[in-house]
Protein backbone atom coordinates (compact mmCIF):
# COMPACT_ATOMS: atom_id res chain seq x y z
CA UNK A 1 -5.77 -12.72 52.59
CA UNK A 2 -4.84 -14.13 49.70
CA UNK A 3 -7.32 -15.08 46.25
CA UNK A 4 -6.56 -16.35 42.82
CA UNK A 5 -9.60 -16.35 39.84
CA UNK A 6 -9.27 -17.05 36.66
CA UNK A 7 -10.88 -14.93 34.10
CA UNK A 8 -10.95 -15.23 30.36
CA UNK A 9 -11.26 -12.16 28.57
CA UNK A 10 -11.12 -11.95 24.35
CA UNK A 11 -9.76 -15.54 23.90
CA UNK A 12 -7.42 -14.61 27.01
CA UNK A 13 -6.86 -16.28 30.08
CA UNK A 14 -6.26 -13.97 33.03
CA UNK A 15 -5.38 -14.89 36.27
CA UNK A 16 -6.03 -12.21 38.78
CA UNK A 17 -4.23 -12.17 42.21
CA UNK A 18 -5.22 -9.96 45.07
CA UNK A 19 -3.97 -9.48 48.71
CA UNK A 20 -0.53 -10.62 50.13
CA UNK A 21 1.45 -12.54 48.03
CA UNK A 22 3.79 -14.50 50.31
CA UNK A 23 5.68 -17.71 50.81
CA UNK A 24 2.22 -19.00 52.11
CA UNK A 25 0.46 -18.60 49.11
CA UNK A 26 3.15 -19.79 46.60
CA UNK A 27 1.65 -23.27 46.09
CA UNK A 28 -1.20 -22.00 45.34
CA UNK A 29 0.05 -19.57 42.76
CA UNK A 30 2.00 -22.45 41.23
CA UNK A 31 -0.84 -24.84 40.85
CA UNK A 32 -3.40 -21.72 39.50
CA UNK A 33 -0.19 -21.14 36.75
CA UNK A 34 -0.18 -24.70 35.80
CA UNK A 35 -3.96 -25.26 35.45
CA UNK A 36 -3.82 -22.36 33.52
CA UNK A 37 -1.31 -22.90 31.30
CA UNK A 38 -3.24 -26.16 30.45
CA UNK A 39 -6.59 -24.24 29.69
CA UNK A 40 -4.87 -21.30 27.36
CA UNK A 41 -2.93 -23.51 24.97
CA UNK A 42 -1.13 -20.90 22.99
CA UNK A 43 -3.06 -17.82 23.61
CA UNK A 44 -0.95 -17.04 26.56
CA UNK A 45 -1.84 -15.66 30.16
CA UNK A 46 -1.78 -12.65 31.54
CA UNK A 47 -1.30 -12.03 35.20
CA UNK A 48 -3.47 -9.29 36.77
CA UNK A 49 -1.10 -7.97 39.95
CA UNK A 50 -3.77 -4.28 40.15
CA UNK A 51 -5.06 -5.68 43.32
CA UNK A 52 -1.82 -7.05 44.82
CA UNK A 53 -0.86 -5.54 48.19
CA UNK A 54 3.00 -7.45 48.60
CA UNK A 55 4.84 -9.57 47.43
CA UNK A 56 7.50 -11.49 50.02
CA UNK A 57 11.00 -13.02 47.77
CA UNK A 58 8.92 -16.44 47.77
CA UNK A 59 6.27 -15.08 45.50
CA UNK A 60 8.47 -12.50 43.53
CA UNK A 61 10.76 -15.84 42.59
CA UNK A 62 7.60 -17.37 41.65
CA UNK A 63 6.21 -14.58 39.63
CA UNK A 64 9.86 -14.43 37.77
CA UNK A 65 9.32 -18.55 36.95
CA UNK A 66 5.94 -17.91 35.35
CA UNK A 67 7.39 -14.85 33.66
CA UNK A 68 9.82 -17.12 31.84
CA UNK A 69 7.24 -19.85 31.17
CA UNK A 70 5.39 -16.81 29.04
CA UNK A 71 3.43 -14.70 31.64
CA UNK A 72 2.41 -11.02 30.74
CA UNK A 73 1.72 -8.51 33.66
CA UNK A 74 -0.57 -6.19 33.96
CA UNK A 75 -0.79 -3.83 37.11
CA UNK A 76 -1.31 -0.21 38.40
CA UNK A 77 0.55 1.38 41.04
CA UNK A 78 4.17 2.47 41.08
CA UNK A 79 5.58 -0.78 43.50
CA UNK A 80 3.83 -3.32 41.59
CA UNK A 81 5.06 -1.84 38.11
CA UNK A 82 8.72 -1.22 39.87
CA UNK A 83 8.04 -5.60 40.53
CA UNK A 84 7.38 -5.84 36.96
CA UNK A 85 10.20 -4.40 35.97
CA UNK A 86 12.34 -6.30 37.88
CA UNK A 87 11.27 -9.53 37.46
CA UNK A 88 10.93 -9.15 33.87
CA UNK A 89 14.56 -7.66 33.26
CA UNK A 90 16.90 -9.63 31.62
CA UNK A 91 19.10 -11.61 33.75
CA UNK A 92 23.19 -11.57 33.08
CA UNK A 93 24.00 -14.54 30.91
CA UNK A 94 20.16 -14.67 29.65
């Protein structure tokens, strides 16, 4: 199970995943990043992972896209903060 909301929170936009995030679910993710992206303008997004189960590569190369494209993560839990860290670390050459 898989589900994507969109919440906006003090002039925010959140989008708030929970389940399994796998190759399945990676269009999805996509097109909930780009209709988001449209709604916030400038205020930026922030992507709640608290109630994320997994992630599968698919959906951790995903996650890494919208991180450069201006995505902040929030999550709880040491595996989803451990895929924080690693998506949002500084590539070699970056």
């Amino acid at each position: 199970m898989f589900r994507l909301t969109e919440q906006c929170a003090s002039g925010r936009m959140v989008l708030k995943l929970e389940g399994r995030c796998s190759v399945d679910v990676v269009s999805e993710l996509e097109a909930g990043w780009q209709s988001a992206t449209l709604k916030a303008g400038e205020h930026g997004i922030c992507v709640d992972l608290s109630d994320v189960l997994m992630v599968d590569d698919a959906a951790r190369r995903q996650l890494a896209r919208m991180h450069r494209d201006g995505a902040r993560f929030v999550s709880r839990g040491c595996l989803m903060r451990e895929l924080i860290r690693e998506i949002t670390r500084p590539s070699i050459g970056d």
